[in-house]
N, C-alpha and C. Protein backbone atom coordinates (compact mmCIF):
# COMPACT_ATOMS: atom_id res chain seq x y z
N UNK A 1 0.85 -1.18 0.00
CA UNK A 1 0.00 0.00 0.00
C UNK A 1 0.89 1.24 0.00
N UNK A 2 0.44 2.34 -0.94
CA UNK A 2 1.22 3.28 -1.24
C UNK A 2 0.25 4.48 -0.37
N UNK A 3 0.74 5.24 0.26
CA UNK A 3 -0.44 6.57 0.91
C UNK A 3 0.61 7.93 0.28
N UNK A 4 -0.37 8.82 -0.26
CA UNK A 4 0.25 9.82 -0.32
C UNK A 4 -0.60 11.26 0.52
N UNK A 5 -0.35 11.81 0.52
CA UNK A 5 -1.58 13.23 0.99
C UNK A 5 -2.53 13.17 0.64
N UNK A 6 -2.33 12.65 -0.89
CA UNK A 6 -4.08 13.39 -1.56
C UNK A 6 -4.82 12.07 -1.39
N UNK A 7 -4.08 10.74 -1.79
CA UNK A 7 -4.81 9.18 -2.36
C UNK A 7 -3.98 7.75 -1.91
N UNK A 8 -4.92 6.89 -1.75
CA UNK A 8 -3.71 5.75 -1.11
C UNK A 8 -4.22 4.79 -1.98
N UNK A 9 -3.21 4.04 -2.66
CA UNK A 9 -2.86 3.11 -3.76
C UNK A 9 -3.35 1.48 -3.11
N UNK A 10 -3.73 0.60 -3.26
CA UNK A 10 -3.99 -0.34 -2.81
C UNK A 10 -4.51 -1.43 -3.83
N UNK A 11 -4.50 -3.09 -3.74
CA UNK A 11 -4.97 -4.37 -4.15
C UNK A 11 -6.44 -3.90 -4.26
N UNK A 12 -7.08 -3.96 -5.12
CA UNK A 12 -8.63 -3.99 -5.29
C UNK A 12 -9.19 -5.00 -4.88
N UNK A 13 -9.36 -6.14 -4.96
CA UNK A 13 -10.46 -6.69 -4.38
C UNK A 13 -11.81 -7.20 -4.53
N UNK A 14 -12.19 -8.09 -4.05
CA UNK A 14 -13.93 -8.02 -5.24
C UNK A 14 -14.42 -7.66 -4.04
N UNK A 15 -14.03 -6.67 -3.26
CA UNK A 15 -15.00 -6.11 -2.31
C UNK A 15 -15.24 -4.16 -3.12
N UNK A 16 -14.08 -3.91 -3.76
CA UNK A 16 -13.98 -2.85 -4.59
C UNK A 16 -14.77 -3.29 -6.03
N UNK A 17 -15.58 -4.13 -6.57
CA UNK A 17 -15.79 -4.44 -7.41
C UNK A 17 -17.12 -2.98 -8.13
N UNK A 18 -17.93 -2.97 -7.32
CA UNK A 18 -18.55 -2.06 -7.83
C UNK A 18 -18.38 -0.96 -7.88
N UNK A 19 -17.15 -0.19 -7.07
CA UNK A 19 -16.94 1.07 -7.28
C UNK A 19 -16.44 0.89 -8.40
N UNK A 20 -15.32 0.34 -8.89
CA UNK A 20 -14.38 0.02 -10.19
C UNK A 20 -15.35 0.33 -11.21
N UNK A 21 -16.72 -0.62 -11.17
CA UNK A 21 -17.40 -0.82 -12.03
C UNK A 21 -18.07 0.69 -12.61
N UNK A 22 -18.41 1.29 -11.54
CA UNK A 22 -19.37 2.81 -11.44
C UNK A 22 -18.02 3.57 -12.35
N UNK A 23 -16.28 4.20 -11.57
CA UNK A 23 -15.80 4.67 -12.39
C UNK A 23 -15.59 4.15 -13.91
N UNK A 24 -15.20 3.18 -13.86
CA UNK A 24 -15.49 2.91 -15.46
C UNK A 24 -16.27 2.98 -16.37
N UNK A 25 -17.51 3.18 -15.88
CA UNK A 25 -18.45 4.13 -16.76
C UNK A 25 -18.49 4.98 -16.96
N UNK A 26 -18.07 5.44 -15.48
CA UNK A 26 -18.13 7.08 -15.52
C UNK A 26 -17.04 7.59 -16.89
N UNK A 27 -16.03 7.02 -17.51
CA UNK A 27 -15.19 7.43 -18.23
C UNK A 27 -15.21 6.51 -19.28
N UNK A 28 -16.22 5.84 -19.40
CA UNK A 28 -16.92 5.00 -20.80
C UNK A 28 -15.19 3.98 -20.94
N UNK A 29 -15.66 3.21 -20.35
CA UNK A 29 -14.56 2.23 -20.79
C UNK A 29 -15.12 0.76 -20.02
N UNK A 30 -14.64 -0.18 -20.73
CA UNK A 30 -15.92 -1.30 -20.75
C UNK A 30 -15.63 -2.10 -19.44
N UNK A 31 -17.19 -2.67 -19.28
CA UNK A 31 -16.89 -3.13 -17.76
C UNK A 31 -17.65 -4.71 -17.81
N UNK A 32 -18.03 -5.11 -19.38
CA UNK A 32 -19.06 -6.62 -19.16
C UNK A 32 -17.70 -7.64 -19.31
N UNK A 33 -16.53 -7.23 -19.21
CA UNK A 33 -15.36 -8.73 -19.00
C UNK A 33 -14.26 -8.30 -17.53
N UNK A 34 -14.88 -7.72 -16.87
CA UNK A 34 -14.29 -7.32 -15.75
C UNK A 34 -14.35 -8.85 -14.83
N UNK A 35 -13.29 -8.87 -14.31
CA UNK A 35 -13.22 -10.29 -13.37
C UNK A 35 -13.77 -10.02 -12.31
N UNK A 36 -14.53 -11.53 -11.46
CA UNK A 36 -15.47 -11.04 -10.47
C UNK A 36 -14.06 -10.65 -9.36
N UNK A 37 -12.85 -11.35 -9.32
CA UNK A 37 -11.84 -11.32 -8.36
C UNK A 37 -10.94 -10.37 -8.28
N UNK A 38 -10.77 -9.41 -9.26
CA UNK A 38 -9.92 -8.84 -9.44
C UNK A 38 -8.60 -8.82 -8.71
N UNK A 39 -8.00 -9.96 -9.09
CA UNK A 39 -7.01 -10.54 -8.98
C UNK A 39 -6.02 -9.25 -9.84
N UNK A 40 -4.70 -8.80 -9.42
CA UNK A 40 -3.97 -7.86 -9.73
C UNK A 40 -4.57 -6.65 -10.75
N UNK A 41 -5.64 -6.20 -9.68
CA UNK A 41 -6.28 -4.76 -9.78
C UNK A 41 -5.66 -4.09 -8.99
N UNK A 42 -5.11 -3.03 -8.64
CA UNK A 42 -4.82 -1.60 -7.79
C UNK A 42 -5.95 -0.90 -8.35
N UNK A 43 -6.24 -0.01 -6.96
CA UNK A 43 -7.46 1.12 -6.56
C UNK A 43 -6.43 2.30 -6.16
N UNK A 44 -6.81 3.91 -6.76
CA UNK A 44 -6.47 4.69 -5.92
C UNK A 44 -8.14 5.25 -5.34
N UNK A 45 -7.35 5.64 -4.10
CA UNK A 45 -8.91 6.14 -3.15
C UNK A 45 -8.77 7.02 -2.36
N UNK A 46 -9.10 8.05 -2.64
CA UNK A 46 -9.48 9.63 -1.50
C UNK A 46 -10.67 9.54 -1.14
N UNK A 47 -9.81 9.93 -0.32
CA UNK A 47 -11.67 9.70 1.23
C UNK A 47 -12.70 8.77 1.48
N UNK A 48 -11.98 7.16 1.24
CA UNK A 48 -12.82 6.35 1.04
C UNK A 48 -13.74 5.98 0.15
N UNK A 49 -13.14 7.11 -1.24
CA UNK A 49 -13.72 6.34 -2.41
C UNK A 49 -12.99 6.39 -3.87
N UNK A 50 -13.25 5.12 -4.32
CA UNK A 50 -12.56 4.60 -5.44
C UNK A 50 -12.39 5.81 -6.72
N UNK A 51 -11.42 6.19 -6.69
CA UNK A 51 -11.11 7.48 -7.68
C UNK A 51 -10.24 6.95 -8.74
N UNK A 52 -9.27 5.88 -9.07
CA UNK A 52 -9.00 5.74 -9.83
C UNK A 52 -8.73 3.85 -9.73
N UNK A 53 -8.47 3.24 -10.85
CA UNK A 53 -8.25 1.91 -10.86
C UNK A 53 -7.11 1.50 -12.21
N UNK A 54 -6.31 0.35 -12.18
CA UNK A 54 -5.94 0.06 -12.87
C UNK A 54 -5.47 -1.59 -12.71
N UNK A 55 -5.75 -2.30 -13.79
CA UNK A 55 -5.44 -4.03 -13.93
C UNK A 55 -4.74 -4.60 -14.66
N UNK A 56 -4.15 -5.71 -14.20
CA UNK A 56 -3.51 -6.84 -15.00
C UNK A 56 -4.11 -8.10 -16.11
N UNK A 57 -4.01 -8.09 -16.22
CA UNK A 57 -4.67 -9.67 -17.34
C UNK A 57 -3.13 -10.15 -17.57
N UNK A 58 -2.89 -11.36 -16.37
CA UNK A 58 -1.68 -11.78 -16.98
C UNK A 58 -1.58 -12.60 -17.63
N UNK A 59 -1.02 -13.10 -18.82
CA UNK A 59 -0.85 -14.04 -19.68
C UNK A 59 1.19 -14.52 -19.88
N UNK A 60 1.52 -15.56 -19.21
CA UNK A 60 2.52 -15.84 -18.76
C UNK A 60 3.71 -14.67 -18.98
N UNK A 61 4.55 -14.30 -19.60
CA UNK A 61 5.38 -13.21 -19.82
C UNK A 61 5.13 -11.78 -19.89
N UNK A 62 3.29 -11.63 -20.49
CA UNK A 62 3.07 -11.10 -21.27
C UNK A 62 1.89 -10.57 -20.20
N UNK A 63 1.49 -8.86 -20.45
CA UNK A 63 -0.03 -8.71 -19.51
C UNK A 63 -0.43 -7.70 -19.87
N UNK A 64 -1.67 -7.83 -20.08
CA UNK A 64 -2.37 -6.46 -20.73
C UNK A 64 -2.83 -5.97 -19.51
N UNK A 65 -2.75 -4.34 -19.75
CA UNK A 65 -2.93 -3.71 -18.69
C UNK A 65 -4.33 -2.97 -19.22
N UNK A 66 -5.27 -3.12 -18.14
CA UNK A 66 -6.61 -2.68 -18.52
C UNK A 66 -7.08 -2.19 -17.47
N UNK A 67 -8.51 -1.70 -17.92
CA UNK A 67 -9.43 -0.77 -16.83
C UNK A 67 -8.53 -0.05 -15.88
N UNK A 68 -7.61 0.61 -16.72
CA UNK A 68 -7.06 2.04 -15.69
C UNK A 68 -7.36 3.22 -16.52
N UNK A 69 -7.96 3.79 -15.39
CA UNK A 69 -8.89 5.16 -15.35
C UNK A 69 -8.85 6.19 -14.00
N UNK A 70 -9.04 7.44 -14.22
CA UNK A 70 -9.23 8.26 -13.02
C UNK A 70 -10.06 8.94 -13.46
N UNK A 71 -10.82 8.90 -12.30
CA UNK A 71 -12.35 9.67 -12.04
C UNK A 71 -11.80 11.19 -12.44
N UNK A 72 -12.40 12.02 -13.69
CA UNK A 72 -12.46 13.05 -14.30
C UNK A 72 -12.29 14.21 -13.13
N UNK A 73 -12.41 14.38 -11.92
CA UNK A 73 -11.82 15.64 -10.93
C UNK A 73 -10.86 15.18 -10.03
N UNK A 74 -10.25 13.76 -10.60
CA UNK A 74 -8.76 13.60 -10.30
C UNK A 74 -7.78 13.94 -11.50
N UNK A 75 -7.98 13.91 -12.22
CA UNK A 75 -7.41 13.27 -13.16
C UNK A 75 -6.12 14.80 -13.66
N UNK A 76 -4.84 14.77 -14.30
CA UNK A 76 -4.18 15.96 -13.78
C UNK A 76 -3.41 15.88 -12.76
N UNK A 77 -4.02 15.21 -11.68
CA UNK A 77 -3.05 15.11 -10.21
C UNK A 77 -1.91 14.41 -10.00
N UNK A 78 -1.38 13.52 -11.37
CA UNK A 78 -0.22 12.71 -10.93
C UNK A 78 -0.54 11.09 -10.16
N UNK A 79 -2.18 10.85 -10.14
CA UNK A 79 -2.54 9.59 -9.90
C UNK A 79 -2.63 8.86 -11.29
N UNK A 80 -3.23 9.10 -12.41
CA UNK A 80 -2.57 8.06 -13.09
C UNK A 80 -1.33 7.50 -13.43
N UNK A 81 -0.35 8.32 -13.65
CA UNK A 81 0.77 8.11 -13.62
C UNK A 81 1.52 7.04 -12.71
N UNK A 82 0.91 7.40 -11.00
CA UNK A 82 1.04 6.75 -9.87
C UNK A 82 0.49 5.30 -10.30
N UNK A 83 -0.70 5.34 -10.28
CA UNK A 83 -1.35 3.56 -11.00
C UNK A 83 -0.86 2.88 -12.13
N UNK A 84 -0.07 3.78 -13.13
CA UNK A 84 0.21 2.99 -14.08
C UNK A 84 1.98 2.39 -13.58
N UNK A 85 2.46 3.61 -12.21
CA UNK A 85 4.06 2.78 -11.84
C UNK A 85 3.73 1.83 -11.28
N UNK A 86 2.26 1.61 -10.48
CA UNK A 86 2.19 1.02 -9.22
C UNK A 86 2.02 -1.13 -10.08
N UNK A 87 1.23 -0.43 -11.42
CA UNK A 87 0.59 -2.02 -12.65
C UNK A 87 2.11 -2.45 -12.75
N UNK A 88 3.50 -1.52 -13.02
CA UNK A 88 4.59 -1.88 -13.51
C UNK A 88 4.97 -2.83 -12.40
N UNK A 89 5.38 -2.38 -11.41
CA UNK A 89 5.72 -3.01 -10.21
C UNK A 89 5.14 -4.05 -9.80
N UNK A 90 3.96 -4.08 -10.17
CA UNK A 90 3.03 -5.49 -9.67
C UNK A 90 3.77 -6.46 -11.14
N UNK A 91 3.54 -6.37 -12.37
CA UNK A 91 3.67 -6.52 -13.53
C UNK A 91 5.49 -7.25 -13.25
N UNK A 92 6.13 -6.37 -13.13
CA UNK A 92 7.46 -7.39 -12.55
C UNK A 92 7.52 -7.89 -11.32
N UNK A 93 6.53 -8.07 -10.22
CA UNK A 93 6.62 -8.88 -9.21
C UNK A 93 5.99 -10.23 -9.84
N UNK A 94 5.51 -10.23 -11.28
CA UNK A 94 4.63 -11.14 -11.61
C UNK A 94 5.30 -12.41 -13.04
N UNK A 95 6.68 -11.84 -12.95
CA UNK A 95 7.33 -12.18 -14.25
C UNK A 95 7.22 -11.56 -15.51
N UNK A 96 6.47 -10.62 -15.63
CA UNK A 96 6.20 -9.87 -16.46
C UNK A 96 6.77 -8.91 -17.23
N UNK A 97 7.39 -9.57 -18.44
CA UNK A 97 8.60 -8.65 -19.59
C UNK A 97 7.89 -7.58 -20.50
N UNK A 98 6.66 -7.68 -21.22
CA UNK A 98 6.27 -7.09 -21.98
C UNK A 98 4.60 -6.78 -21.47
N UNK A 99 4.16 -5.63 -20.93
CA UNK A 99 2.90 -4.81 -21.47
C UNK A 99 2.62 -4.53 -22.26
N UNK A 100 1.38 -5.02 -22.35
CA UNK A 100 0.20 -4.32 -23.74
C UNK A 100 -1.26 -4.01 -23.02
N UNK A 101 -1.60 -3.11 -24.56
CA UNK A 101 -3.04 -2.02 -23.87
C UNK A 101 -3.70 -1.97 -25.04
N UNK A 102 -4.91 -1.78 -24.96
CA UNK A 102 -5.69 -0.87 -26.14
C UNK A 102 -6.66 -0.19 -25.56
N UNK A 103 -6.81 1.27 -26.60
CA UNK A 103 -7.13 2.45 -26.01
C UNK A 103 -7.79 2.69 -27.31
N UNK A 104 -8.95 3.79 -27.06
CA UNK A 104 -9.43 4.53 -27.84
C UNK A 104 -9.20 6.14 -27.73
N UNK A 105 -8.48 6.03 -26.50
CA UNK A 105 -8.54 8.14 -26.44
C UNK A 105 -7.16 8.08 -25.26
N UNK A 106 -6.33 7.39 -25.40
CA UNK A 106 -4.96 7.79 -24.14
C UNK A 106 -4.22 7.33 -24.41
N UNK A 107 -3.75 7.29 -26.37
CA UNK A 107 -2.29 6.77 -26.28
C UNK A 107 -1.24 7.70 -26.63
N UNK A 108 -1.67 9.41 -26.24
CA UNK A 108 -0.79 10.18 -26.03
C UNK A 108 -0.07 9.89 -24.59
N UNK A 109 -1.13 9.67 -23.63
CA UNK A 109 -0.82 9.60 -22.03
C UNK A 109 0.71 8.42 -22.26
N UNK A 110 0.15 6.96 -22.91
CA UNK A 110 0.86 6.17 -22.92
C UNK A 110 2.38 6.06 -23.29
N UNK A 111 2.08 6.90 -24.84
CA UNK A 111 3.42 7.22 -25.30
C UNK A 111 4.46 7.56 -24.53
N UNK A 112 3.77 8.97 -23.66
CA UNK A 112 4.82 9.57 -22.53
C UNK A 112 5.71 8.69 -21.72
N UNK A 113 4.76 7.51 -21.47
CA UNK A 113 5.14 6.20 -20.31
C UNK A 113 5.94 5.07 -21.21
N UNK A 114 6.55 5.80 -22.18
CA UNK A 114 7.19 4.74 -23.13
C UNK A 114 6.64 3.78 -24.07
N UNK A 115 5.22 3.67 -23.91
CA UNK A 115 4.64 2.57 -25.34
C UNK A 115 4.68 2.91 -26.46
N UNK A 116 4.41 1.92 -27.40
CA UNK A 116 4.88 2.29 -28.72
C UNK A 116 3.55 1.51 -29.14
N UNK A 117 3.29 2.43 -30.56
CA UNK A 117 1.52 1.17 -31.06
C UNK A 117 2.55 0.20 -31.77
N UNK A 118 1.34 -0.42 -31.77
CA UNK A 118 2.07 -1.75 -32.47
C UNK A 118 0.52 -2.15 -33.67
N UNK A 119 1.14 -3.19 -34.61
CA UNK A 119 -0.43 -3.22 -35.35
C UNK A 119 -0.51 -5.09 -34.45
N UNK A 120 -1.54 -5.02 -35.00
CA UNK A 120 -2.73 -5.80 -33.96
C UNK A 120 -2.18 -7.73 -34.30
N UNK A 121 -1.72 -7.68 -35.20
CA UNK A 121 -0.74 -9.10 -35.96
C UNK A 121 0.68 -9.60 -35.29
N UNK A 122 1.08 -8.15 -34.57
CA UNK A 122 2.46 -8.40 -33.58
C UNK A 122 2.19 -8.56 -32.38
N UNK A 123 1.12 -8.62 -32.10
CA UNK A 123 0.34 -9.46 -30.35
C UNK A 123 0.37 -10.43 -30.36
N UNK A 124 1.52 -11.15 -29.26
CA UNK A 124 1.19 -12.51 -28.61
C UNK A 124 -0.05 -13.26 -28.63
N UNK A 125 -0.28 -14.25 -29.26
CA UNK A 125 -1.24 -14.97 -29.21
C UNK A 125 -2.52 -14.96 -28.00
N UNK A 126 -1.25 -15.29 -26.89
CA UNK A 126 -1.90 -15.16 -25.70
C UNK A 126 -3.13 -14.03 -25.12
N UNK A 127 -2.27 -12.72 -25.84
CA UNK A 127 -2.77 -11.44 -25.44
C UNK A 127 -4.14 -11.34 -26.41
N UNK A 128 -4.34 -11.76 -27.84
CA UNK A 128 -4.93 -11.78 -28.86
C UNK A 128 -6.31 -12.42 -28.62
N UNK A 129 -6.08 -13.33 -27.48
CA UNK A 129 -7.24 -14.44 -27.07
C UNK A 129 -8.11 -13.64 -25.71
N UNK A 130 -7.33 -12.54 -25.23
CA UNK A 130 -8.39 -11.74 -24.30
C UNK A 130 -9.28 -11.23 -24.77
N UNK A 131 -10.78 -11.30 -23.96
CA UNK A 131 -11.93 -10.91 -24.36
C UNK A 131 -11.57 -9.41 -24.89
N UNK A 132 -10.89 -8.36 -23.93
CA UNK A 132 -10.70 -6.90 -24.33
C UNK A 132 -10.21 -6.84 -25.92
N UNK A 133 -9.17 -8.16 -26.41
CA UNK A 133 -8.43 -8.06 -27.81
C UNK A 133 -9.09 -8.14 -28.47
N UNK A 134 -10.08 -9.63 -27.97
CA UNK A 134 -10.89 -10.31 -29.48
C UNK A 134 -12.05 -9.82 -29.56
N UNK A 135 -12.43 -8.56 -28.64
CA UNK A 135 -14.37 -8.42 -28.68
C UNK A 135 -14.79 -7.33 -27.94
N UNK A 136 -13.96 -6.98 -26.63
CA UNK A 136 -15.25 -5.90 -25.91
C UNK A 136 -14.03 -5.06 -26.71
N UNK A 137 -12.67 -4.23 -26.90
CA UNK A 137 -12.81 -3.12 -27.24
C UNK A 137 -12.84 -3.41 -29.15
N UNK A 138 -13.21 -2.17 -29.76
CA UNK A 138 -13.04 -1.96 -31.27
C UNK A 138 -11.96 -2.14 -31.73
N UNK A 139 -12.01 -3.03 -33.04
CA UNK A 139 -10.62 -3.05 -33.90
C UNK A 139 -10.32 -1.92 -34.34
N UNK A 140 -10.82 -0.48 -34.32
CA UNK A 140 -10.14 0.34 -34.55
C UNK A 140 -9.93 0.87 -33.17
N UNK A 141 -9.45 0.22 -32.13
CA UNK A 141 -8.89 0.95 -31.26
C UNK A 141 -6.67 0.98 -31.30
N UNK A 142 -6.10 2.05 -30.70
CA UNK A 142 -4.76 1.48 -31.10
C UNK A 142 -4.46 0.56 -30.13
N UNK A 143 -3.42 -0.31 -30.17
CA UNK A 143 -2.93 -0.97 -29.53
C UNK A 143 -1.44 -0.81 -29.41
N UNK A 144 -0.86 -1.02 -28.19
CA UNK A 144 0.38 -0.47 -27.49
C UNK A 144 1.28 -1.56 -26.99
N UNK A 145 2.97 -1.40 -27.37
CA UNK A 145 3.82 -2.30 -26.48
C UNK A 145 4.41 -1.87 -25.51
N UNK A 146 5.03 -2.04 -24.72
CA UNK A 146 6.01 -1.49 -23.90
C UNK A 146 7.01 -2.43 -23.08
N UNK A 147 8.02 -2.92 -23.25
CA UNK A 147 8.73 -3.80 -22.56
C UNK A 147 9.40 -3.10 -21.39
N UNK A 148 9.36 -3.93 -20.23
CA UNK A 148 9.39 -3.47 -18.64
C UNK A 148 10.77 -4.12 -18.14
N UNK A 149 11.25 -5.27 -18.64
CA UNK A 149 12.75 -5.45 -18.00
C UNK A 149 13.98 -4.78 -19.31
């Protein structure tokens, strides 16, 4: 657990399941393949409520990083940034060499954080077979690499 002044970083939980669920609407990003366990989810949370989130989908080497978002009157503050070091860190506590993402509106944010698009034919199989790859987001969304060791 990370605490800072403003927000404290933490394991989500399927006790956090429905806040996750509420911000992710709130910022239109899909929530019908969300795991009931959220097994390597991080939450950031001011004042006892879920303000930003971000997840793993690990696929052995390889992990797409999904449903990270900050609630629109965080957002600016240096918490996404914070959630996306906090996915890295989990991401190499996990064996994890290469991140991938797909986005429809934040792969300026991403770029900054070092990803690069990639076209949709140079995805690991593995990664290709997630519901987010093969179905909930659009094939015209971009898709992103970023290698972490």
């Amino acid at each position: 657990m990370m605490i800072t002044t403003e927000y404290t970083l933490q394991s989500a939980g399927p006790q956090k399941r429905a806040a996750i669920v509420s911000l992710l609407l709130a910022v239109k990003l899909p929530v019908e393949d969300l795991p009931q366990t959220l097994d390597n989810f991080l939450v950031a949370e001011k004042e006892g409520l879920v303000v930003g989130s971000a997840g793993l989908e690990l696929q052995g080497d390889y992990a797409l990083l999904r449903s990270m978002a900050v609630h629109p009157q965080h957002q600016g503050t240096g918490m996404g940034k914070a959630l996306y070091q906090a996915a890295v860190n989990l991401a190499l506590q996990k064996g994890v060499r290469e991140l991938y993402l797909i986005t429809t509106t934040a792969a300026p944010f991403f770029e900054k954080q070092g990803f690069q698009k990639v076209d949709r034919g140079e995805v690991p199989l593995s990664i290709q077979s997630t519901s987010q790859f093969s179905g909930t987001c659009p094939s015209s969304a971009t898709v992103m690499r970023r290698s972490i060791l």
